[in-house]
PDB file of N, CA and C in Angstrom:
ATOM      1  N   UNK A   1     151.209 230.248 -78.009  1.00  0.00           N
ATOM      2  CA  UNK A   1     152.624 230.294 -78.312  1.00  0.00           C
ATOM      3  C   UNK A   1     153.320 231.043 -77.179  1.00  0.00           C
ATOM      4  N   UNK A   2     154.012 230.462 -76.737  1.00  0.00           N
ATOM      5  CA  UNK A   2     155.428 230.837 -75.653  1.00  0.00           C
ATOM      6  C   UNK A   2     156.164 232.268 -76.078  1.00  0.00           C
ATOM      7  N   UNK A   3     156.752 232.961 -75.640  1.00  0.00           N
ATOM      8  CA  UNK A   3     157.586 234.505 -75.715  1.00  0.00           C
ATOM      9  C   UNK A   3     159.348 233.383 -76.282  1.00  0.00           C
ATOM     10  N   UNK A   4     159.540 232.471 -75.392  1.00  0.00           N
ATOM     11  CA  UNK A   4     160.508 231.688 -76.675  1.00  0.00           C
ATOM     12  C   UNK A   4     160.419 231.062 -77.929  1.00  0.00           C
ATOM     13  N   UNK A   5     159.110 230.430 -78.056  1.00  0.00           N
ATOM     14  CA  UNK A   5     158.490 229.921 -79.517  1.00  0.00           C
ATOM     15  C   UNK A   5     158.633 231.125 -80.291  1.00  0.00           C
ATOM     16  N   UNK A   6     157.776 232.041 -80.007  1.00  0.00           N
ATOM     17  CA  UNK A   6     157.920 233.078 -80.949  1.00  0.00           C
ATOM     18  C   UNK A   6     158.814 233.945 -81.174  1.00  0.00           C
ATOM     19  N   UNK A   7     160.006 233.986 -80.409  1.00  0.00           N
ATOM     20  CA  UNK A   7     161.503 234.845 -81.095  1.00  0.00           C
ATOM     21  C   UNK A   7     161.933 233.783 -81.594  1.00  0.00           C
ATOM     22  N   UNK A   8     162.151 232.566 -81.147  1.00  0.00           N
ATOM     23  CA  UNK A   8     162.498 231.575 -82.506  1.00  0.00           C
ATOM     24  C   UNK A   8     162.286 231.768 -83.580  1.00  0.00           C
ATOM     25  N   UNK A   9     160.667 231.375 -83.735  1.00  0.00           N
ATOM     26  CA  UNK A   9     159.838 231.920 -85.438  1.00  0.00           C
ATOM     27  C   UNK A   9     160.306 233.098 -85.753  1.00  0.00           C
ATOM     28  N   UNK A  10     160.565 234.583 -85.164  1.00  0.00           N
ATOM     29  CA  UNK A  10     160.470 235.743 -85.963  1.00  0.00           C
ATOM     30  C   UNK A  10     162.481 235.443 -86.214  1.00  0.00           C
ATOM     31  N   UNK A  11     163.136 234.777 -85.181  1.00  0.00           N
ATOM     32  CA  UNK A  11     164.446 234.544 -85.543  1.00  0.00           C
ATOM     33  C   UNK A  11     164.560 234.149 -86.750  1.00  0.00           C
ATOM     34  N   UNK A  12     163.792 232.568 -86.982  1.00  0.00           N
ATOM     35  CA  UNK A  12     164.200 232.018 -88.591  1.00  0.00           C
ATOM     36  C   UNK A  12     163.446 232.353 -90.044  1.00  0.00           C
ATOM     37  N   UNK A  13     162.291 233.251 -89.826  1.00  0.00           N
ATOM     38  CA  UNK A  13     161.737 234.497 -90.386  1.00  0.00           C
ATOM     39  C   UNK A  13     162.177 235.323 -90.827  1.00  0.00           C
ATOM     40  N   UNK A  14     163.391 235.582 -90.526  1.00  0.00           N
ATOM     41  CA  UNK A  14     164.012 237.585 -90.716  1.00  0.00           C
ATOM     42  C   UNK A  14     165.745 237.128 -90.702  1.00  0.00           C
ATOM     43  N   UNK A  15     165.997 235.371 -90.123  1.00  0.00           N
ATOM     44  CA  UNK A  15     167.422 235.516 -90.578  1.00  0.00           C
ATOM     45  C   UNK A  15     167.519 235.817 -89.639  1.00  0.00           C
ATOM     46  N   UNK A  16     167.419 236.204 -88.503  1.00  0.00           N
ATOM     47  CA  UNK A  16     168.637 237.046 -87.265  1.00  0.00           C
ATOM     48  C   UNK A  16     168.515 235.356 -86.172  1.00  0.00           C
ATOM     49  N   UNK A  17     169.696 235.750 -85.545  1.00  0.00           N
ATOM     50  CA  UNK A  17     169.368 235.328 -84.472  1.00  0.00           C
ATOM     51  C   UNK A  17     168.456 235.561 -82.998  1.00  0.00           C
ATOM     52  N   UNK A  18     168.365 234.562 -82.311  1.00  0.00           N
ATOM     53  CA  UNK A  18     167.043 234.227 -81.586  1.00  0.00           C
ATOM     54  C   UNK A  18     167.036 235.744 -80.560  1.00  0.00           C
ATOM     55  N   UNK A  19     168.540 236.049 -80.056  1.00  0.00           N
ATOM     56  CA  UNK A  19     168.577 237.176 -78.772  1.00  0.00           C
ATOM     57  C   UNK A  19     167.955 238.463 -79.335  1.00  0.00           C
ATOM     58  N   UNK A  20     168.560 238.506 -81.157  1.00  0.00           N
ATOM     59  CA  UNK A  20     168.239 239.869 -81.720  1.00  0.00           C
ATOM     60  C   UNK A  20     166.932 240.089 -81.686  1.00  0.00           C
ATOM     61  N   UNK A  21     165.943 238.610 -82.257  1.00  0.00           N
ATOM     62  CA  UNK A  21     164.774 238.668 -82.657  1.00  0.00           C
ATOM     63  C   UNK A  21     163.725 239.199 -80.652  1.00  0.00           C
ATOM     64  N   UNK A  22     164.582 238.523 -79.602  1.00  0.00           N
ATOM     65  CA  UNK A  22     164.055 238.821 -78.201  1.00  0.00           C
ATOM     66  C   UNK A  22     164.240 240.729 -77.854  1.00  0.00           C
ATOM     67  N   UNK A  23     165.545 241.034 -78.336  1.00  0.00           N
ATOM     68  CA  UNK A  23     165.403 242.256 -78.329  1.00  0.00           C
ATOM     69  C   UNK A  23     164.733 243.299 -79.404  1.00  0.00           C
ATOM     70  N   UNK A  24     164.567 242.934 -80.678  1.00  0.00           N
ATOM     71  CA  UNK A  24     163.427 243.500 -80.805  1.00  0.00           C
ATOM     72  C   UNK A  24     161.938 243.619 -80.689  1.00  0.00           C
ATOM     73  N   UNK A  25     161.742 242.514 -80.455  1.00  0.00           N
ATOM     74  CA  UNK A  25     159.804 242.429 -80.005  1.00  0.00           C
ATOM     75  C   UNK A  25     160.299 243.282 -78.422  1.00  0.00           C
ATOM     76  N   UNK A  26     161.413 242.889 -77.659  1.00  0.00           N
ATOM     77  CA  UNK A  26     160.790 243.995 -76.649  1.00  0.00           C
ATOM     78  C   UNK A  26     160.934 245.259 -76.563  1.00  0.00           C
ATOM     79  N   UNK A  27     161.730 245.988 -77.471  1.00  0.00           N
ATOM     80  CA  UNK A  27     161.943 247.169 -78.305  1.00  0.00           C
ATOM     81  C   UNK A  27     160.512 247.200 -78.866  1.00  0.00           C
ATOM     82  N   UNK A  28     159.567 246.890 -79.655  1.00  0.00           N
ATOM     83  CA  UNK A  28     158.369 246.967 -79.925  1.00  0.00           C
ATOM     84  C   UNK A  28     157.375 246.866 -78.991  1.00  0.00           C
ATOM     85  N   UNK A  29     157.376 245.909 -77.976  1.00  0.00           N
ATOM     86  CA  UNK A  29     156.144 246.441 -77.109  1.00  0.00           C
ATOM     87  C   UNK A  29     156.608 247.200 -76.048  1.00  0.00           C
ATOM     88  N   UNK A  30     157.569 248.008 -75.604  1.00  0.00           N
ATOM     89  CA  UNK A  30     157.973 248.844 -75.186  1.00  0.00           C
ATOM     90  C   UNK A  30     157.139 250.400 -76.043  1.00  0.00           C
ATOM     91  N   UNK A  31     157.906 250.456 -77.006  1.00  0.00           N
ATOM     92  CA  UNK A  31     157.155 251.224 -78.034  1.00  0.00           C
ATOM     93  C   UNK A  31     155.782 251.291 -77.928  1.00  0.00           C
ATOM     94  N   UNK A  32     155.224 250.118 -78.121  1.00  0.00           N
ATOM     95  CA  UNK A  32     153.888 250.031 -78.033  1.00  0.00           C
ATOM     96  C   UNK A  32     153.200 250.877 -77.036  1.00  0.00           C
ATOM     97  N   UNK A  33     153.532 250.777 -75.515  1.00  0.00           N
ATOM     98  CA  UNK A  33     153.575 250.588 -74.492  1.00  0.00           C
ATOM     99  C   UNK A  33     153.547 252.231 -74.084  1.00  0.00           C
ATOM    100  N   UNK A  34     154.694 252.823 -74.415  1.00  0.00           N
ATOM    101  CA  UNK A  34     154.565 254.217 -74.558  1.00  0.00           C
ATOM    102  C   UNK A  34     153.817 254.813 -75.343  1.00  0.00           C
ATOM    103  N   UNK A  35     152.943 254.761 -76.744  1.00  0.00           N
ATOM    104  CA  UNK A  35     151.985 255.145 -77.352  1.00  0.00           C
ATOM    105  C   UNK A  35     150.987 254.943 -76.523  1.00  0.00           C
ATOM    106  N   UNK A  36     150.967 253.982 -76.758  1.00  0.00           N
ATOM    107  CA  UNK A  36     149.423 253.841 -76.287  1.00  0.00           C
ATOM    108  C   UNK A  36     149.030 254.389 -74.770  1.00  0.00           C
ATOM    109  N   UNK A  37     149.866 254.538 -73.770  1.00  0.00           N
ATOM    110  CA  UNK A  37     149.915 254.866 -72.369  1.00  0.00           C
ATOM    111  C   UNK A  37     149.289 256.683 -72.772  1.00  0.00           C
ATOM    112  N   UNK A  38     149.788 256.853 -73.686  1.00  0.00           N
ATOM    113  CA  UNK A  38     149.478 258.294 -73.787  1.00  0.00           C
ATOM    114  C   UNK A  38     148.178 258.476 -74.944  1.00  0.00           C
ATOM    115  N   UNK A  39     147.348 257.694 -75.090  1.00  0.00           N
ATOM    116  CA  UNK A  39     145.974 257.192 -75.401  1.00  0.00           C
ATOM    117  C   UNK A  39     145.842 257.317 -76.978  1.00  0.00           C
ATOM    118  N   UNK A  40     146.897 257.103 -77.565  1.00  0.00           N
ATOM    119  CA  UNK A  40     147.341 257.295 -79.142  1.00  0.00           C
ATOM    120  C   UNK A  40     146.953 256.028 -79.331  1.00  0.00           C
ATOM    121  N   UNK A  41     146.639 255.673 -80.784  1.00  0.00           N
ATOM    122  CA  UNK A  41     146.708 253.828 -81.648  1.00  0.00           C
ATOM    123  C   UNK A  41     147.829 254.601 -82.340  1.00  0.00           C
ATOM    124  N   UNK A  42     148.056 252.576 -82.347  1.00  0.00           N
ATOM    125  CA  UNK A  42     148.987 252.211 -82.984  1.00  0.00           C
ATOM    126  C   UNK A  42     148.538 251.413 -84.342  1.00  0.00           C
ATOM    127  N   UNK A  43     148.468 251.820 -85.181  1.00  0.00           N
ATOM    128  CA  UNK A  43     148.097 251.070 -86.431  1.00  0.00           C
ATOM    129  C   UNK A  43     149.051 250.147 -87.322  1.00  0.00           C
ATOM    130  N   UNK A  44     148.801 249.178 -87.384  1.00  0.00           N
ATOM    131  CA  UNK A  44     149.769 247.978 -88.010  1.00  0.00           C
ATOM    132  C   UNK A  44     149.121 247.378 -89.478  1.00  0.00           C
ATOM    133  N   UNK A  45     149.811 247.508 -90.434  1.00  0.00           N
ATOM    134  CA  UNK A  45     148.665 247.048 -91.977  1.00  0.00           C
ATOM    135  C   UNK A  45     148.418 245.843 -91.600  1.00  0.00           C
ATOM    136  N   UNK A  46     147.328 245.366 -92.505  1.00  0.00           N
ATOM    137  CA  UNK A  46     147.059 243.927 -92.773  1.00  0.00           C
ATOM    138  C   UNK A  46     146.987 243.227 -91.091  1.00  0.00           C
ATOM    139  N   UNK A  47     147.529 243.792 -90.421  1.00  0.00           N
ATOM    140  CA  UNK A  47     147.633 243.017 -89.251  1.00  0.00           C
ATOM    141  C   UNK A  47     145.921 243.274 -87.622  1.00  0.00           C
ATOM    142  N   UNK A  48     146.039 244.883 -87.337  1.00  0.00           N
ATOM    143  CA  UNK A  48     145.067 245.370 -86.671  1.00  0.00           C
ATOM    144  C   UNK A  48     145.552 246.638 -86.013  1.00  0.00           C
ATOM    145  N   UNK A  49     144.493 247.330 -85.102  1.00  0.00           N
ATOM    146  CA  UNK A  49     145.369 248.280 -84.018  1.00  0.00           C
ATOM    147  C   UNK A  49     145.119 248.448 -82.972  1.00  0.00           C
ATOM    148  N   UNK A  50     146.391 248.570 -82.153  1.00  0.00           N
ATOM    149  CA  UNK A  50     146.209 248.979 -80.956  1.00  0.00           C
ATOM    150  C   UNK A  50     145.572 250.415 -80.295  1.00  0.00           C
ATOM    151  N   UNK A  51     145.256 250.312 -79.529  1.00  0.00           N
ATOM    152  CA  UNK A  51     144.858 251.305 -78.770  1.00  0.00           C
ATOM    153  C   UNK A  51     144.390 251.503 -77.517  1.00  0.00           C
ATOM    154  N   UNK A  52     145.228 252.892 -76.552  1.00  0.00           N
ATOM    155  CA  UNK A  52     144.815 252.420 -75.510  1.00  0.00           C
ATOM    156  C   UNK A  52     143.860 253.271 -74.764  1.00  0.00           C
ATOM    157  N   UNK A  53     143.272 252.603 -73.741  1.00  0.00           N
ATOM    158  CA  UNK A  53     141.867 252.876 -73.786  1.00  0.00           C
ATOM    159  C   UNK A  53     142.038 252.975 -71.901  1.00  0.00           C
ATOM    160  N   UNK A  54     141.458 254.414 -71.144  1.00  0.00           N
ATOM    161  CA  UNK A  54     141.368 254.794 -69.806  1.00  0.00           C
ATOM    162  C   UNK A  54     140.113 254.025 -69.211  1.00  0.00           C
ATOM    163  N   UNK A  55     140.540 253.410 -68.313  1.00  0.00           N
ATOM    164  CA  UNK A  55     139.392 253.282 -67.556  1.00  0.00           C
ATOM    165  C   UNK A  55     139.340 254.093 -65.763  1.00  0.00           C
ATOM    166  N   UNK A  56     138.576 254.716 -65.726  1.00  0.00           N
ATOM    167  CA  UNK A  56     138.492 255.634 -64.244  1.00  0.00           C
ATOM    168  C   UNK A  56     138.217 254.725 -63.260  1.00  0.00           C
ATOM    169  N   UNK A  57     138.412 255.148 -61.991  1.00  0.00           N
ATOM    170  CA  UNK A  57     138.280 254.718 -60.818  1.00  0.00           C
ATOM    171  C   UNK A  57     137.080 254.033 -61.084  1.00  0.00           C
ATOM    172  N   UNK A  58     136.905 252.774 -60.346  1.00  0.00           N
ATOM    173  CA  UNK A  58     135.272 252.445 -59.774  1.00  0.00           C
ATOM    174  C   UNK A  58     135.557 251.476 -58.433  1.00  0.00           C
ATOM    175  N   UNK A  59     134.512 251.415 -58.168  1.00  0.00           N
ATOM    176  CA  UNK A  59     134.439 250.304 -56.460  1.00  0.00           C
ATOM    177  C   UNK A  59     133.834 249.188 -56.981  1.00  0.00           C
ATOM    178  N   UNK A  60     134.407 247.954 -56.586  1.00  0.00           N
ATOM    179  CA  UNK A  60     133.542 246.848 -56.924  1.00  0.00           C
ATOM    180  C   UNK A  60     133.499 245.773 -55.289  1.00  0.00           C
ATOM    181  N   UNK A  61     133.390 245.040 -55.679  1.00  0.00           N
ATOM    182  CA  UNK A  61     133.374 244.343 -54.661  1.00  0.00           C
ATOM    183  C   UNK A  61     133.954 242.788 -54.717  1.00  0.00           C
ATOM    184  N   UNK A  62     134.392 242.403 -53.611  1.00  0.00           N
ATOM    185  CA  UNK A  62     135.160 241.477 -53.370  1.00  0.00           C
ATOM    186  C   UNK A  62     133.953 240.170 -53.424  1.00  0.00           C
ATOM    187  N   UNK A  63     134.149 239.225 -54.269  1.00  0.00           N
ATOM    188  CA  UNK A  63     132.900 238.195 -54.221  1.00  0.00           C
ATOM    189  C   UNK A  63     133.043 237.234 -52.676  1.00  0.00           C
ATOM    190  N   UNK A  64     134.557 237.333 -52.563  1.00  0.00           N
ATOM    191  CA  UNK A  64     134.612 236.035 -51.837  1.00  0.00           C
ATOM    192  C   UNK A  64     134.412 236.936 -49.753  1.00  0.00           C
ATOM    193  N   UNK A  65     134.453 238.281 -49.871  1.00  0.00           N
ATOM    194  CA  UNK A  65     134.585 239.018 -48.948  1.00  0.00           C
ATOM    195  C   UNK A  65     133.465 239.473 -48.360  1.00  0.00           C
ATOM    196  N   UNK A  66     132.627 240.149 -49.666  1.00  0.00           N
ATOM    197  CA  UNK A  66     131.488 241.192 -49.687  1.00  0.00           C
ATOM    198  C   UNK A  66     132.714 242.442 -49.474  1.00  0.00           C
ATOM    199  N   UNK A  67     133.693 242.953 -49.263  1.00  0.00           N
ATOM    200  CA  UNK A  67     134.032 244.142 -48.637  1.00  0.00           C
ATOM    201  C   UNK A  67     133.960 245.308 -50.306  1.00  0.00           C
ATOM    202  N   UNK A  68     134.179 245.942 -50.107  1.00  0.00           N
ATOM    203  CA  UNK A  68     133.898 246.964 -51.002  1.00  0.00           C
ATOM    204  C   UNK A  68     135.506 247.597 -51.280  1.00  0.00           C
ATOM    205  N   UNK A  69     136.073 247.451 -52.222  1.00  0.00           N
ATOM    206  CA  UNK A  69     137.867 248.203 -53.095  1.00  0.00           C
ATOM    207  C   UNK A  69     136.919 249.084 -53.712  1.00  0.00           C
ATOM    208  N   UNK A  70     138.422 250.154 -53.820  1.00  0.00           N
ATOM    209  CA  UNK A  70     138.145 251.148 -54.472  1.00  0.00           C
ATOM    210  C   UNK A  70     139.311 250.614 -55.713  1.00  0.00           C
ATOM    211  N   UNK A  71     138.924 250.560 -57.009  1.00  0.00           N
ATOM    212  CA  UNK A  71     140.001 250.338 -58.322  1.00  0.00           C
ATOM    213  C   UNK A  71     140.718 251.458 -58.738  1.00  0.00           C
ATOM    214  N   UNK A  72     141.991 252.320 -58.851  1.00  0.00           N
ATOM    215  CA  UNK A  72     142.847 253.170 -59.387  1.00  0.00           C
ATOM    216  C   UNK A  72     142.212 253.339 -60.763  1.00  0.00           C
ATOM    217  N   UNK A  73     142.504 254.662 -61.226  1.00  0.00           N
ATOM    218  CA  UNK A  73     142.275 254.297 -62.462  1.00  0.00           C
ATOM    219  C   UNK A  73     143.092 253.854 -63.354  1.00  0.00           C
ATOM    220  N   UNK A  74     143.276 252.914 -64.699  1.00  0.00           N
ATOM    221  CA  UNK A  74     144.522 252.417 -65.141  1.00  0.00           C
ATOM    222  C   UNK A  74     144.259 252.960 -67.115  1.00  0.00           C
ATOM    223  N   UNK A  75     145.192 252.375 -67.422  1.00  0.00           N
ATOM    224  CA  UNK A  75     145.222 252.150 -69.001  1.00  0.00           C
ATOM    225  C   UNK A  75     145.157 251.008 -70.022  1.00  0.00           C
ATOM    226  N   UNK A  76     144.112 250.445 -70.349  1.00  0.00           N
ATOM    227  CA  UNK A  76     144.410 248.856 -70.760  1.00  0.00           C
ATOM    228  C   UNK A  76     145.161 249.337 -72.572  1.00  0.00           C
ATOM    229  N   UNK A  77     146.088 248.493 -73.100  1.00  0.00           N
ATOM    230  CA  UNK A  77     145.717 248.430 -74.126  1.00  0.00           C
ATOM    231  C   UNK A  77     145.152 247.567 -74.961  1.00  0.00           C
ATOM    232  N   UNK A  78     143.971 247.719 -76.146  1.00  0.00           N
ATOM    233  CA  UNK A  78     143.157 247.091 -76.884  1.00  0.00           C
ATOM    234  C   UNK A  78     143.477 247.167 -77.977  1.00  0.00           C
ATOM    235  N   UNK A  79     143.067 245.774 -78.306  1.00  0.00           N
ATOM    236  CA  UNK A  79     143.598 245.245 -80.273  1.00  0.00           C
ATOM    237  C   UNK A  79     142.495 244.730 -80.949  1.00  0.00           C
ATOM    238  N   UNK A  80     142.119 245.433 -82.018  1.00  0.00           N
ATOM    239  CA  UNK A  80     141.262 245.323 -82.457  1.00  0.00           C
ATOM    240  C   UNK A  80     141.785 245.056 -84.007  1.00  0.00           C
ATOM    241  N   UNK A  81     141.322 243.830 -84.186  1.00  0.00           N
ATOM    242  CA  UNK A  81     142.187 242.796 -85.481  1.00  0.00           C
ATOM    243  C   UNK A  81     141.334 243.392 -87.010  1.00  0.00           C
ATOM    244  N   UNK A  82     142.104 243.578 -88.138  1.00  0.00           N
ATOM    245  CA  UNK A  82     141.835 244.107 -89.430  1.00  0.00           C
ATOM    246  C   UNK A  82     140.985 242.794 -89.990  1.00  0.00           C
ATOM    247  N   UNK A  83     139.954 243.339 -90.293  1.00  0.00           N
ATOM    248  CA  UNK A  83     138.830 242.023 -91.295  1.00  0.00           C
ATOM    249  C   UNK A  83     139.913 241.041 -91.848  1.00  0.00           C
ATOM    250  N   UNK A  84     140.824 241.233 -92.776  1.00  0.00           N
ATOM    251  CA  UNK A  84     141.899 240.294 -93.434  1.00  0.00           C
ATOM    252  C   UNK A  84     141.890 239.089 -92.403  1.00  0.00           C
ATOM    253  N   UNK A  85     142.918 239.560 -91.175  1.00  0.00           N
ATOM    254  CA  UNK A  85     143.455 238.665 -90.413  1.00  0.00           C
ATOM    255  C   UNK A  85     142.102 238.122 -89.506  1.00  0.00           C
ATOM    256  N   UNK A  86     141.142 238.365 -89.151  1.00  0.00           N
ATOM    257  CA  UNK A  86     139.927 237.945 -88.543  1.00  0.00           C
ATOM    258  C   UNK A  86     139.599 236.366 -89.649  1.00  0.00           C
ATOM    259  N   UNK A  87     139.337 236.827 -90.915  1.00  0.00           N
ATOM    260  CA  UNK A  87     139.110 235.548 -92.107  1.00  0.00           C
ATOM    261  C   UNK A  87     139.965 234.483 -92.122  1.00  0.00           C
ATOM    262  N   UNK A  88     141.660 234.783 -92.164  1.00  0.00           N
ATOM    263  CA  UNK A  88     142.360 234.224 -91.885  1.00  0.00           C
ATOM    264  C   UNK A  88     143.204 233.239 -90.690  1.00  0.00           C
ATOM    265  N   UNK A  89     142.671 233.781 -89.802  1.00  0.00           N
ATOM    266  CA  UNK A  89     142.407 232.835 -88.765  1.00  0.00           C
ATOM    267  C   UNK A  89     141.676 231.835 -88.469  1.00  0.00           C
ATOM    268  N   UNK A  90     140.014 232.429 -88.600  1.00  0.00           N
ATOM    269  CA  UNK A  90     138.769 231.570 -88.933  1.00  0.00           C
ATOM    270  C   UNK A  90     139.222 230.100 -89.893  1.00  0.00           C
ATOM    271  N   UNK A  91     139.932 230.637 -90.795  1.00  0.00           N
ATOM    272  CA  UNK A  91     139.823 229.861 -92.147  1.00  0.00           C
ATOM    273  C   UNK A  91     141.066 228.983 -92.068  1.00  0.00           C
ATOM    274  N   UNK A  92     142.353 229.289 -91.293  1.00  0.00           N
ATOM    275  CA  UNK A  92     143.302 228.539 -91.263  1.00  0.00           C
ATOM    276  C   UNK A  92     144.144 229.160 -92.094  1.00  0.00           C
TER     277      UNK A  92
END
């Protein structure tokens, strides 16, 4: 699903229109975005949680090069889906 498909859906979902429904999902992963950067979850019912997770420096290597990078260290965030919605997907 597209970032326009889905403010559509949460548009005719909740009644608002499509811009309101664009400014709040990015009001939410903004939000998101700042929690988790500071290595907090975010817990959502029925749905799953986020959380974000450090990874430190490492060197890997370039396949197509051989040369050797050094990687920054960054912050991914990870979603880890509630049993409910795992079944419900599976199942349709």
């Amino acid at each position: 699903m597209e970032s326009k498909s889905l403010h559509t859906t949460i548009a005719t979902a909740a009644g608002i229109d499509s811009a309101t429904a664009s400014a709040l999902t990015a009001a939410f992963v903004e939000a998101l975005r700042e929690h988790c950067s500071s290595l907090r979850t975010v817990a959502l019912p029925r749905l799953g949680t986020f959380a974000g997770v450090k990874h430190e420096e490492a060197v890997t290597v370039d396949p197509s090069t051989g040369r050797r990078l050094l990687t920054p260290p960054h912050i991914d965030i990870e979603f880890t889906p509630r049993q409910a919605l795992k079944h419900a997907v599976k199942n349709g």
